[in-house]
C-alpha atoms as a PDB file:
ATOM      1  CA  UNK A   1      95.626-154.761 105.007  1.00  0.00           C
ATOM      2  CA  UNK A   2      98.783-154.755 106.571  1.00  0.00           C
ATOM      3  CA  UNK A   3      97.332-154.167 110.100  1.00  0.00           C
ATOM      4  CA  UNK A   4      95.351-157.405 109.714  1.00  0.00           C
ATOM      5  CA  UNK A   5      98.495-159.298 109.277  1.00  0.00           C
ATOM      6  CA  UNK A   6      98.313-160.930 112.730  1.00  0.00           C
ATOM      7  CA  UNK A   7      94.873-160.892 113.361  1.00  0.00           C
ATOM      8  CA  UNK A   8      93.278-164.301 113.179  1.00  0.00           C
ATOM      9  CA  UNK A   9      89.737-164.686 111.596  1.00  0.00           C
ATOM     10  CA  UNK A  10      86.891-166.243 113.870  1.00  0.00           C
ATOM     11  CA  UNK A  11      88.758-166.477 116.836  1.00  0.00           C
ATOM     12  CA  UNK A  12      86.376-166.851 119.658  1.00  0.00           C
ATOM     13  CA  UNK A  13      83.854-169.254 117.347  1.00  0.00           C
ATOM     14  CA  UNK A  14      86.920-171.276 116.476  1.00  0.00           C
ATOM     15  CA  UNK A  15      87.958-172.085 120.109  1.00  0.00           C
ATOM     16  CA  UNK A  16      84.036-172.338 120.810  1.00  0.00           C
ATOM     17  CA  UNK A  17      83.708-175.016 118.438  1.00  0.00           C
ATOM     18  CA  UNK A  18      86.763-176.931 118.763  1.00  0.00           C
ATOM     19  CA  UNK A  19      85.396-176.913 122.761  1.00  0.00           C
ATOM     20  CA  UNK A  20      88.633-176.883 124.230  1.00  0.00           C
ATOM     21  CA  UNK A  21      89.873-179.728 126.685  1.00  0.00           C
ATOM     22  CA  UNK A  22      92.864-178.376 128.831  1.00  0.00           C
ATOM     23  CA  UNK A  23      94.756-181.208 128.486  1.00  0.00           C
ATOM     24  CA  UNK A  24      93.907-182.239 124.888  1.00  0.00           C
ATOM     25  CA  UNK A  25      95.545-182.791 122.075  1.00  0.00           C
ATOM     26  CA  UNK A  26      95.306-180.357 118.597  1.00  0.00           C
ATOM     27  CA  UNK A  27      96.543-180.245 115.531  1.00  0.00           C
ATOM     28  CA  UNK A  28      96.607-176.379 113.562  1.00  0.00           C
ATOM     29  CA  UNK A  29      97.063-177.632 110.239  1.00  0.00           C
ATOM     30  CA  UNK A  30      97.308-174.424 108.415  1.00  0.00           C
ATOM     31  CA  UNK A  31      99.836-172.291 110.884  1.00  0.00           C
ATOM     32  CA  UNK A  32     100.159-169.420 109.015  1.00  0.00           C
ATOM     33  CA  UNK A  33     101.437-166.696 111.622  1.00  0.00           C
ATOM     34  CA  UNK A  34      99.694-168.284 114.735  1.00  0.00           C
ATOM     35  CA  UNK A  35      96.936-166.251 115.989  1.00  0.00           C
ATOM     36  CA  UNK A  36      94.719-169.454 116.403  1.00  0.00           C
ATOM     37  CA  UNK A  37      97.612-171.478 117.380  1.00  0.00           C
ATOM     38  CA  UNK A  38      98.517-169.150 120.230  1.00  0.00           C
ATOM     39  CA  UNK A  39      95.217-168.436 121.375  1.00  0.00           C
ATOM     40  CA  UNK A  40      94.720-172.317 121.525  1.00  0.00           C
ATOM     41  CA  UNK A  41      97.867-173.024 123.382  1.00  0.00           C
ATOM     42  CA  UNK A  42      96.711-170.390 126.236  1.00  0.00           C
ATOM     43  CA  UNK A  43      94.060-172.712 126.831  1.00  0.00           C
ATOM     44  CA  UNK A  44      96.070-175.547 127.254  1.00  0.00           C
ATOM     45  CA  UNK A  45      97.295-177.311 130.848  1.00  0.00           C
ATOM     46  CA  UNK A  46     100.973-178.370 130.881  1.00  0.00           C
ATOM     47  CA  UNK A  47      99.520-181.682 129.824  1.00  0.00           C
ATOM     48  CA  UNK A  48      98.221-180.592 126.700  1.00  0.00           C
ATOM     49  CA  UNK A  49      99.578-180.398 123.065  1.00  0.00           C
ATOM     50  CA  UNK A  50      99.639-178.618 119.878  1.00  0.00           C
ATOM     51  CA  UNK A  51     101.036-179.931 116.802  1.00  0.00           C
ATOM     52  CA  UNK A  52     100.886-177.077 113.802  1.00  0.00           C
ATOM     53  CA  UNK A  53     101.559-177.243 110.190  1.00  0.00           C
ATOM     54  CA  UNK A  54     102.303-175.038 107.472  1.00  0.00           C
ATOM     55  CA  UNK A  55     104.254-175.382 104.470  1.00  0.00           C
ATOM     56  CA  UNK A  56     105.352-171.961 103.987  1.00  0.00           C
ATOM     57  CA  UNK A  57     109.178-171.601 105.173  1.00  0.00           C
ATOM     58  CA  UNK A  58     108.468-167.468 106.069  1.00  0.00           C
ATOM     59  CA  UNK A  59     105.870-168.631 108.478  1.00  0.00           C
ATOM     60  CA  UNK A  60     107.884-171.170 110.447  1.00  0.00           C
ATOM     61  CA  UNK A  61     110.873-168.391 110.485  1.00  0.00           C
ATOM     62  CA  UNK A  62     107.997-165.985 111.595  1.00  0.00           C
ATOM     63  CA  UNK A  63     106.923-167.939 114.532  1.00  0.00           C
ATOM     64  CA  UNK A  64     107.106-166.582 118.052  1.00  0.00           C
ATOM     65  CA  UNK A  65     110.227-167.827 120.057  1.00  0.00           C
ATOM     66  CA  UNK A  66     107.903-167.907 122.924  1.00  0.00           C
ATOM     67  CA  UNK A  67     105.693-170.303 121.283  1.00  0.00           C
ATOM     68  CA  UNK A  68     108.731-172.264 119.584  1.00  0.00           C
ATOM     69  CA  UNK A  69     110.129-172.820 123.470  1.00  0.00           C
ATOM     70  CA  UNK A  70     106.888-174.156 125.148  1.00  0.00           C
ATOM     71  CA  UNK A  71     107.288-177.752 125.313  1.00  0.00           C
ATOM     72  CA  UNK A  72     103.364-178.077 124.594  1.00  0.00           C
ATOM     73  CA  UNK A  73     104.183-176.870 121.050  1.00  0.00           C
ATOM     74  CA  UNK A  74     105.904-178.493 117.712  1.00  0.00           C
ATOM     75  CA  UNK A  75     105.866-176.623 114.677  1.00  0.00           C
ATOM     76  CA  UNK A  76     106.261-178.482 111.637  1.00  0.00           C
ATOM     77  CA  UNK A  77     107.515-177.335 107.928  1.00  0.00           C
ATOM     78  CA  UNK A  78     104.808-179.529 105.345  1.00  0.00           C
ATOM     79  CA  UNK A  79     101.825-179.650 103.849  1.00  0.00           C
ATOM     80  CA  UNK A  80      98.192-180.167 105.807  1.00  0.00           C
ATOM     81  CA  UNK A  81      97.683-182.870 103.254  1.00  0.00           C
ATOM     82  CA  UNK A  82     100.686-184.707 105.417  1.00  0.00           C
ATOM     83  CA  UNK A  83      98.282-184.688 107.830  1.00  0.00           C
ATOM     84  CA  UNK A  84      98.034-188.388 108.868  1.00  0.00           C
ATOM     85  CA  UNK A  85     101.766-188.700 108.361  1.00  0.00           C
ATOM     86  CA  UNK A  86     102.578-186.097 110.773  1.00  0.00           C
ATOM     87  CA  UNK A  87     100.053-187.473 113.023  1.00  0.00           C
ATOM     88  CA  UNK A  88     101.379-191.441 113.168  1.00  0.00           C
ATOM     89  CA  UNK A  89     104.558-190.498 113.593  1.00  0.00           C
ATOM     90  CA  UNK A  90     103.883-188.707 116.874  1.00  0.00           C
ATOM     91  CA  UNK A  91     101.559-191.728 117.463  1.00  0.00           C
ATOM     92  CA  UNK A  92      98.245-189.810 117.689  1.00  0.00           C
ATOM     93  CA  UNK A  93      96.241-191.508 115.489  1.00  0.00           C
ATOM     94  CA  UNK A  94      92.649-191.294 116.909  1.00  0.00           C
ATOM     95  CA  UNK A  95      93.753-189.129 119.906  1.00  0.00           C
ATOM     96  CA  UNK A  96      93.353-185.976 118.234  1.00  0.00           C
ATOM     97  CA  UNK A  97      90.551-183.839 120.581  1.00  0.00           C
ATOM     98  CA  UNK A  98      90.874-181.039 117.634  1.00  0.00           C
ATOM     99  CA  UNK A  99      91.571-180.690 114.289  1.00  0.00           C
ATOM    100  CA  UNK A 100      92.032-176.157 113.015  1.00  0.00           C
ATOM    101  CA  UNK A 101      92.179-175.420 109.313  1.00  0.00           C
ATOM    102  CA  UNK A 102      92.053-171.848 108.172  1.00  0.00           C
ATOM    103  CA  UNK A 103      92.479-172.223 104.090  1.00  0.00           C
ATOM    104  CA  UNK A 104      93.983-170.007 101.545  1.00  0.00           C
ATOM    105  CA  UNK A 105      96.033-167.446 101.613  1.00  0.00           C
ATOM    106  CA  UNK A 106      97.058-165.048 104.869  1.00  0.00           C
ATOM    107  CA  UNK A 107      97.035-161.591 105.077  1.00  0.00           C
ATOM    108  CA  UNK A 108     101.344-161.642 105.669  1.00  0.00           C
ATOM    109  CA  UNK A 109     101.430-163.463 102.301  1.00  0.00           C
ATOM    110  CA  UNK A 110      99.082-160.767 100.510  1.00  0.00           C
ATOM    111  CA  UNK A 111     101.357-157.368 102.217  1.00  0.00           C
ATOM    112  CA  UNK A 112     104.956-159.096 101.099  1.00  0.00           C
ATOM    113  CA  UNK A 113     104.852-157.989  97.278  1.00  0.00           C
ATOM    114  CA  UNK A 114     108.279-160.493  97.331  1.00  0.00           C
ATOM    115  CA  UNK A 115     105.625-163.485  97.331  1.00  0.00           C
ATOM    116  CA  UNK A 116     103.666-162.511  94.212  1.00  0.00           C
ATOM    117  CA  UNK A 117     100.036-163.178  95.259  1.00  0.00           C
ATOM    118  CA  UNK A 118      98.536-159.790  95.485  1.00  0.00           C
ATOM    119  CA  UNK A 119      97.893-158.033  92.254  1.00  0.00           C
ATOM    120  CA  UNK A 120      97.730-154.666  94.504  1.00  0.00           C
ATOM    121  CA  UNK A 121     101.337-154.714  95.120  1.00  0.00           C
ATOM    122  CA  UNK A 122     104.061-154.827  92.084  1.00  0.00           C
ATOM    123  CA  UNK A 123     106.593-157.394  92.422  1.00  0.00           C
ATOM    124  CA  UNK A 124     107.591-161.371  90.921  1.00  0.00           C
ATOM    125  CA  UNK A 125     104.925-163.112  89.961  1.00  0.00           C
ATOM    126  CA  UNK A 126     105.731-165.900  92.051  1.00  0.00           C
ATOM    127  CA  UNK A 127     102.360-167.254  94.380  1.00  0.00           C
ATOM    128  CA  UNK A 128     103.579-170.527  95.754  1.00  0.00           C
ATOM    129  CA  UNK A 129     103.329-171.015  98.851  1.00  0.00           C
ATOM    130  CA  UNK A 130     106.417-172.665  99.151  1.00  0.00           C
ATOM    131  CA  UNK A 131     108.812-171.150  96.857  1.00  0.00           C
ATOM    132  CA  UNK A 132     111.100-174.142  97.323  1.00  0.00           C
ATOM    133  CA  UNK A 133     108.703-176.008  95.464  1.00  0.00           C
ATOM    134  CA  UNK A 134     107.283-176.140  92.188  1.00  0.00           C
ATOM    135  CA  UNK A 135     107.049-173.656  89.480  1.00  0.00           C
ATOM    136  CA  UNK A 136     106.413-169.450  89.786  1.00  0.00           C
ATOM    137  CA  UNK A 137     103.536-168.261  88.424  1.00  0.00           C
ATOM    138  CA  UNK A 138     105.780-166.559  86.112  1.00  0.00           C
ATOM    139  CA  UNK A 139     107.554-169.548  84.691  1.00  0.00           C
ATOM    140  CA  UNK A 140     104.313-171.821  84.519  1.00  0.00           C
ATOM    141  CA  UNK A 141     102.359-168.756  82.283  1.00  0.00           C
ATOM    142  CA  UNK A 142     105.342-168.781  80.133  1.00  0.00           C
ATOM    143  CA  UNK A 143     104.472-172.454  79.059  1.00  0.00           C
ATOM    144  CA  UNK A 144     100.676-172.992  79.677  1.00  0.00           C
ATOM    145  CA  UNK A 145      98.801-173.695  76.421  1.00  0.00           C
ATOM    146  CA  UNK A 146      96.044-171.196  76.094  1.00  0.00           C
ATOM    147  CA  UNK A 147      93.299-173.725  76.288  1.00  0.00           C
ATOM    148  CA  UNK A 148      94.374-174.947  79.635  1.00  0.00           C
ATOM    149  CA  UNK A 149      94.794-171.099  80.896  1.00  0.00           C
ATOM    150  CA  UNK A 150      91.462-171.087  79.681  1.00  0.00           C
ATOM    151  CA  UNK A 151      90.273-173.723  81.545  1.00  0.00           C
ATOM    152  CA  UNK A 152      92.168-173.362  84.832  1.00  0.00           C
ATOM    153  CA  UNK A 153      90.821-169.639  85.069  1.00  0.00           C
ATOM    154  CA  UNK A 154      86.927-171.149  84.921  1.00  0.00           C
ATOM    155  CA  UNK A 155      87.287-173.481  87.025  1.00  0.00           C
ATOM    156  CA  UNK A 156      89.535-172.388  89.926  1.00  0.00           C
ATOM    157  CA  UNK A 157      88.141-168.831  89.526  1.00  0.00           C
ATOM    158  CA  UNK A 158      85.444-169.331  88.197  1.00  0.00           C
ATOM    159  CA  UNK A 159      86.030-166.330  85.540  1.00  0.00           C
ATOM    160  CA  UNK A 160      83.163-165.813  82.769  1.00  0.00           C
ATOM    161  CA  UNK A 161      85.887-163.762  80.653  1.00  0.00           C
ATOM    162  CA  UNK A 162      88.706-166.351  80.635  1.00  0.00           C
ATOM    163  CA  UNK A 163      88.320-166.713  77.202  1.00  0.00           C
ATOM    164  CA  UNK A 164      89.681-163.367  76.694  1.00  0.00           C
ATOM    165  CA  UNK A 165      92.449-163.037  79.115  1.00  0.00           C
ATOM    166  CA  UNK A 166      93.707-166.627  78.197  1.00  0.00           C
ATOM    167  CA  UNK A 167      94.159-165.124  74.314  1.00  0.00           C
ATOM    168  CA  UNK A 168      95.712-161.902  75.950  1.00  0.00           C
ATOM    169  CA  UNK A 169      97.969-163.692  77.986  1.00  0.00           C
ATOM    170  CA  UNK A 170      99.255-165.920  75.559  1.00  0.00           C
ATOM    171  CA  UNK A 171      99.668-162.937  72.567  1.00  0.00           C
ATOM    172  CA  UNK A 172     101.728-160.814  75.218  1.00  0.00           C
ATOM    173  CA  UNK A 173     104.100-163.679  76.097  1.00  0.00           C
ATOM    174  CA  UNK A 174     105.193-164.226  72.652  1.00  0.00           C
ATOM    175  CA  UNK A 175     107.055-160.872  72.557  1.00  0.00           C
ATOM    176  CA  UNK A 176     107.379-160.564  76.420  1.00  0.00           C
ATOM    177  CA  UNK A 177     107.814-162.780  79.550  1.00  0.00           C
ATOM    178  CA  UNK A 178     105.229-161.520  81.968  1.00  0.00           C
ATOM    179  CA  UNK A 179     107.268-161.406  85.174  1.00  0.00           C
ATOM    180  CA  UNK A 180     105.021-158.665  87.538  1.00  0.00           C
ATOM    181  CA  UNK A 181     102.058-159.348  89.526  1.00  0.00           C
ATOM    182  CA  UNK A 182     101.043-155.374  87.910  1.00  0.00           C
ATOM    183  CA  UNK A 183     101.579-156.587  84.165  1.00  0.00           C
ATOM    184  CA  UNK A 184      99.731-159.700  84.604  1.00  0.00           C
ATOM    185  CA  UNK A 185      96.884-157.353  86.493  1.00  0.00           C
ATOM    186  CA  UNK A 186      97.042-154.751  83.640  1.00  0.00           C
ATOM    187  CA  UNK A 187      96.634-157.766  81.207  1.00  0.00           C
ATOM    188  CA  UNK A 188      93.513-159.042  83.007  1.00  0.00           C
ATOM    189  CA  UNK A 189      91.832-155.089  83.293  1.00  0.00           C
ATOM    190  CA  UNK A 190      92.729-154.296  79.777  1.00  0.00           C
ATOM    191  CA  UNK A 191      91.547-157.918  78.539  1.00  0.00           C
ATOM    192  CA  UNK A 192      88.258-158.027  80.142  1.00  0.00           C
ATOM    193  CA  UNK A 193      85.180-155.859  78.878  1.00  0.00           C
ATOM    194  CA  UNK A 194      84.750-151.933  79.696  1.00  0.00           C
ATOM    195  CA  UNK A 195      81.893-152.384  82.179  1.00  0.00           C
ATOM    196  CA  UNK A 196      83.883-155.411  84.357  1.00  0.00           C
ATOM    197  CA  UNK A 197      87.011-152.634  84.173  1.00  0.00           C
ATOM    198  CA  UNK A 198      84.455-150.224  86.320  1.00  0.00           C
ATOM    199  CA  UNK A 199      83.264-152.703  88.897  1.00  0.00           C
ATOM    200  CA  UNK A 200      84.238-152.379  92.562  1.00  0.00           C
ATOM    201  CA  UNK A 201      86.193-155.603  92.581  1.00  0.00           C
ATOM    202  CA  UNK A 202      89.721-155.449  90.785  1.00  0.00           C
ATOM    203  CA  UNK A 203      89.131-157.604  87.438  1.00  0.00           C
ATOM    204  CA  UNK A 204      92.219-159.819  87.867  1.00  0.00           C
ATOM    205  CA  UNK A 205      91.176-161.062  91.486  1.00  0.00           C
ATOM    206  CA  UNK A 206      89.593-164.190  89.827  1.00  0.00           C
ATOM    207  CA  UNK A 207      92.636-164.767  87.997  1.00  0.00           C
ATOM    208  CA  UNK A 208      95.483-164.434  90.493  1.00  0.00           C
ATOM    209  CA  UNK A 209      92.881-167.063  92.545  1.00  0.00           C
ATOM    210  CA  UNK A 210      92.669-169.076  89.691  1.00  0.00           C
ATOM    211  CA  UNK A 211      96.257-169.168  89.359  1.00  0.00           C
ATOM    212  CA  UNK A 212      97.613-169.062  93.106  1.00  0.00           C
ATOM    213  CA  UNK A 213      94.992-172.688  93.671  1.00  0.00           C
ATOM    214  CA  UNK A 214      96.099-174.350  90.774  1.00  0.00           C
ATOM    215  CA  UNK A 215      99.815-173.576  91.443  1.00  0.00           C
ATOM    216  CA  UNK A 216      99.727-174.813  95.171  1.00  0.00           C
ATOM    217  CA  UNK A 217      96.809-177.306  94.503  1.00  0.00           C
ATOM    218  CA  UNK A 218      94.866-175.966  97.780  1.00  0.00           C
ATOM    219  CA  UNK A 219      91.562-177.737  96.769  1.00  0.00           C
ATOM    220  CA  UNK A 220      93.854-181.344  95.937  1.00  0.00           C
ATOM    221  CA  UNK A 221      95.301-180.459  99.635  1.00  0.00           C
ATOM    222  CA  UNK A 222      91.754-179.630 101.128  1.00  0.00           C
ATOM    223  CA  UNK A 223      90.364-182.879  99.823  1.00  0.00           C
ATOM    224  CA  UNK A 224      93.545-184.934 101.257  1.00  0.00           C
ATOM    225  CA  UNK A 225      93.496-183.508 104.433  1.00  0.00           C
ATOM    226  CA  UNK A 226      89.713-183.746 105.121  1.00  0.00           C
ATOM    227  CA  UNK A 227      89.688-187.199 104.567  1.00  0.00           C
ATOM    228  CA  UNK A 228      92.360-188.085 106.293  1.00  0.00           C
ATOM    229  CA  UNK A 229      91.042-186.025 109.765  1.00  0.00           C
ATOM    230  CA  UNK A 230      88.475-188.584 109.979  1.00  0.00           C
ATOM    231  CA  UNK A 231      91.448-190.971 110.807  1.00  0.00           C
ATOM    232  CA  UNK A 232      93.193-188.936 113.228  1.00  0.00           C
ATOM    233  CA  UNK A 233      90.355-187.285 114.965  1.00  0.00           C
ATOM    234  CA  UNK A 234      89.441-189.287 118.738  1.00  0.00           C
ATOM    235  CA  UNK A 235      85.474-189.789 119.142  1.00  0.00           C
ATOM    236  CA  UNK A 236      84.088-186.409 120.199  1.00  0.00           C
ATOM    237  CA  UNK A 237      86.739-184.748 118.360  1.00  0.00           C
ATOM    238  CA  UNK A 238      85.616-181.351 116.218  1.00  0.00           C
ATOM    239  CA  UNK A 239      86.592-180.361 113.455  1.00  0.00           C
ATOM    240  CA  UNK A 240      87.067-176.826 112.357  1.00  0.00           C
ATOM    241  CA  UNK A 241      87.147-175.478 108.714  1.00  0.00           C
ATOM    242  CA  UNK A 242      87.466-171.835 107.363  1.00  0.00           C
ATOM    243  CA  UNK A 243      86.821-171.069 104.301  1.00  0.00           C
ATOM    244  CA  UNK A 244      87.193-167.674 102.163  1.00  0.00           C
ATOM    245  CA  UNK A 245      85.544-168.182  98.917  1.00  0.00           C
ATOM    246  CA  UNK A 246      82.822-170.759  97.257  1.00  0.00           C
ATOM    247  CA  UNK A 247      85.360-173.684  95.932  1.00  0.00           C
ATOM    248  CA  UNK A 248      86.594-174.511  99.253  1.00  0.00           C
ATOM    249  CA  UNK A 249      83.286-174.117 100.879  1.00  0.00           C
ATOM    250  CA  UNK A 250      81.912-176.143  98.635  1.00  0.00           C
ATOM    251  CA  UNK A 251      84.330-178.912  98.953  1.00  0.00           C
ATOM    252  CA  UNK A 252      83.759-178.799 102.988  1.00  0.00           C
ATOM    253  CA  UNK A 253      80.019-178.423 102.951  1.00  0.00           C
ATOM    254  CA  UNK A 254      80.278-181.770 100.766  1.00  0.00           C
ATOM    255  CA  UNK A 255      82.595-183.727 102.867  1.00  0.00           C
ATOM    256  CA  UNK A 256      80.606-182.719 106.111  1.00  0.00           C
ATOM    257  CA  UNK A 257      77.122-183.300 104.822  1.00  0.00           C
ATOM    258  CA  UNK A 258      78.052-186.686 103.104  1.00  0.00           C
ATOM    259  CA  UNK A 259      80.014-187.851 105.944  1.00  0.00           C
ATOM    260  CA  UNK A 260      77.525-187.024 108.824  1.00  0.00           C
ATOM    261  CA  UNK A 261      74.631-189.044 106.818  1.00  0.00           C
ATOM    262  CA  UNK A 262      73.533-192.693 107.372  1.00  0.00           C
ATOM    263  CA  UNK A 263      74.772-195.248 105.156  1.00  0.00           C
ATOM    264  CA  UNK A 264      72.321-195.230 102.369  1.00  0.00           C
ATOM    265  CA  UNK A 265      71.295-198.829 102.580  1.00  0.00           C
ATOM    266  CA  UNK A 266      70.511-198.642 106.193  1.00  0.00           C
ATOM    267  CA  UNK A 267      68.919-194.983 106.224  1.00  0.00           C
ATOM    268  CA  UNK A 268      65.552-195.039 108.647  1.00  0.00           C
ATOM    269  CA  UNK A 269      66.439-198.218 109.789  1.00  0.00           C
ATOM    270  CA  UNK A 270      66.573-198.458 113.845  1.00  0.00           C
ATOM    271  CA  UNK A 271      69.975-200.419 113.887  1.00  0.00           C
ATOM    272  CA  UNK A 272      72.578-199.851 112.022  1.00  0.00           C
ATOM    273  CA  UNK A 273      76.096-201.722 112.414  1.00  0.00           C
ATOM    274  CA  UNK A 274      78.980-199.595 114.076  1.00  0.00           C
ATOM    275  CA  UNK A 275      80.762-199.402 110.873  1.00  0.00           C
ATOM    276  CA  UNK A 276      77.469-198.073 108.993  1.00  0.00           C
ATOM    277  CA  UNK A 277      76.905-195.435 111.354  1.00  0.00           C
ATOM    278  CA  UNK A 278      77.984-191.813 109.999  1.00  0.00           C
ATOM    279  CA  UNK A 279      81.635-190.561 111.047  1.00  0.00           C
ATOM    280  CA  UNK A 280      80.326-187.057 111.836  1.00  0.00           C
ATOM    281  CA  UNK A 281      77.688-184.685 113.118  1.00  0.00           C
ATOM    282  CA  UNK A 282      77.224-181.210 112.356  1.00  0.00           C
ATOM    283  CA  UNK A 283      78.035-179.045 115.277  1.00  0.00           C
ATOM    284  CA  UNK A 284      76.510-175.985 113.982  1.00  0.00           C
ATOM    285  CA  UNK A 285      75.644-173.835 110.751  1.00  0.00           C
ATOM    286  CA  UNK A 286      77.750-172.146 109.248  1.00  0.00           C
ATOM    287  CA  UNK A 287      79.536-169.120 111.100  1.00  0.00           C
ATOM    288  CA  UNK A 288      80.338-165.974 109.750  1.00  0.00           C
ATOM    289  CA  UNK A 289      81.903-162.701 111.130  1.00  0.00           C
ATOM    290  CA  UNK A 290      80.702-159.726 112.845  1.00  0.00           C
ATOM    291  CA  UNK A 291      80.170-156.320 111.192  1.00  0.00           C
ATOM    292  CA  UNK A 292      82.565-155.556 114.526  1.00  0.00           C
ATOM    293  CA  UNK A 293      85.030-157.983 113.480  1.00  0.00           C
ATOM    294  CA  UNK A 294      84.844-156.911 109.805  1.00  0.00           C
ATOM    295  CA  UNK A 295      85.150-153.513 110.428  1.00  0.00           C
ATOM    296  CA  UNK A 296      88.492-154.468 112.739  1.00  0.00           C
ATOM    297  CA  UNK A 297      89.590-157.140 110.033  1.00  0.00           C
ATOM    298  CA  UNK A 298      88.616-156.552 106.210  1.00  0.00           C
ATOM    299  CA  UNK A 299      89.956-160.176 105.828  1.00  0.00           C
ATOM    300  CA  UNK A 300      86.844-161.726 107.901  1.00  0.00           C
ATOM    301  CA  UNK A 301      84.501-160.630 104.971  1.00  0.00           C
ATOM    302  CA  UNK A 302      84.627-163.417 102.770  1.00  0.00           C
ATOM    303  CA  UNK A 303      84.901-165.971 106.075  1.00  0.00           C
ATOM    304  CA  UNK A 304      82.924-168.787 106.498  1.00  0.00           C
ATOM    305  CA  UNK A 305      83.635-171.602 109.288  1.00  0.00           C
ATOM    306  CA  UNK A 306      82.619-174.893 109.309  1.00  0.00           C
ATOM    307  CA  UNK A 307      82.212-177.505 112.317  1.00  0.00           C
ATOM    308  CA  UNK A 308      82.002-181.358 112.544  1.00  0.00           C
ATOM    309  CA  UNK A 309      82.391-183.730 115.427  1.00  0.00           C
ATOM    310  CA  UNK A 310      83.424-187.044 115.082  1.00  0.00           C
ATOM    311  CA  UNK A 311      81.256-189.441 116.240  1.00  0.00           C
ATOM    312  CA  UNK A 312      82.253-192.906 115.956  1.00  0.00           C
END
């Protein structure tokens, strides 16, 4: 995976849909290590700006110098749910021509085994995203009841056997810390039944998602920062979502559909007061990759993008 590391997903749909305007303004709200932002910028007149957000300190010391110098471009350390913040401060409320997030976790944070996320590559179970924040995955397991292991591993991974690797997890503890993504991934294979052990998919990847979105609270942060795009996006503004597996996509689909329908108490009815009307319109169905751009980027698989304009 460590050739996809710079590759950004859905590039040429992404700058389709937010429909570029030279001298706009856009906010990447998920930087990671800037293959949207740059290819955004090189659209871009001298007049035009790019504000982009990520919360993960490796990524801002990552960034390109030659981005970091053009005086179109601010890069700021926080999270996308500071959104709005970020936004007024600059005094762009409502101004914004284009709003970029690409969720989850990047390819970088998957190759560094330092960073804990993968459970292909030994090393400290760690998975925040900023690891100036917060507790490791490593300290939290040491302390999590088993019910609400249980719990967290249905419903942000959405794991049938969580039963059993919550009572593994908490057994092994008691006479060990578990400190390695492997041992927590051996845990998971050896806790789950024979015939889920001989499936293509690794049996711990539902955990270590379970885990990684409850420890950096990326569906709390989705939910934040969607909501608060409708208040910084200008009218005719698009919004641009990429998602990699069902919980975020279901969160987006949601927002977009329920947000691009009529007020329910004036639906079918010919006029309906400015602040009735919806706040979006669907741009276009869903988007997903190329077998080209799989076959180039293993990480495009599971990628699904989303687009909104805003309409009032």
């Amino acid at each position: 995976m460590s050739s996809n590391a710079h590759v950004p997903v859905l590039l040429g749909p992404v700058l389709q849909g937010l429909r570029i305007n030279k001298d706009g303004v856009y906010v990447d709200a998920t930087f990671g290590r800037g293959g949207h932002s740059s290819a955004i910028l090189g659209q871009l007149s001298e007049a035009g700006r790019l504000i982009a957000i990520d919360r993960d300190p490796e990524a801002i010391r990552q960034a390109p110098k030659s981005m970091i110098d053009d005086p179109r471009f601010e890069l700021i350390r926080g999270q996308c749910a500071q959104l709005e913040k970020f936004v007024s401060e600059r005094r762009l409320n409502r101004k914004v021509d284009g709003l970029l997030l690409d969720l989850g976790v990047s390819s970088p944070q998957l190759d560094e085994p330092g960073r804990g996320f993968s459970f292909l590559r030994d090393g400290p179970l760690d998975m925040r995203m900023d690891p100036d924040e917060g507790l490791s995955a490593a300290d939290w397991l040491q302390q999590v009841s088993e019910s609400e292991l249980r719990n967290i591993l249905k419903k942000y991974g959405e794991e049938s056997h969580a039963t059993r690797i919550a009572r593994a997890v908490v057994s092994i503890r008691e006479n060990s810390p578990i400190t390695r993504t492997s041992e927590l991934a051996d845990i998971v294979r050896n806790a789950v039944p024979a015939k889920s052990r001989a499936q293509k998919k690794h049996p711990a990847t539902k955990t270590f998602q379970a885990i990684r979105v409850f420890l950096n609270d990326e569906l709390g942060q989705l939910e934040a920062v969607l909501e608060q795009s409708l208040r910084v996006l200008k009218k005719g503004g698009r919004l641009c979502v990429i998602s990699f597996h069902s919980l975020e996509d279901r969160i987006v689909k949601r927002f977009m559909r329920d947000n691009s329908r009529d007020s329910e108490q004036y639906r079918g009815m010919p006029n309906i007061p400015a602040e009735f009307l919806p706040a979006l319109q669907l741009v276009a169905k869903p988007i997903v990759a190329t077998d080209e751009e799989i076959a180039a980027n293993v990480r495009a698989r599971s990628a699904r993008l989303r687009i909104a304009e805003r309409t009032s």
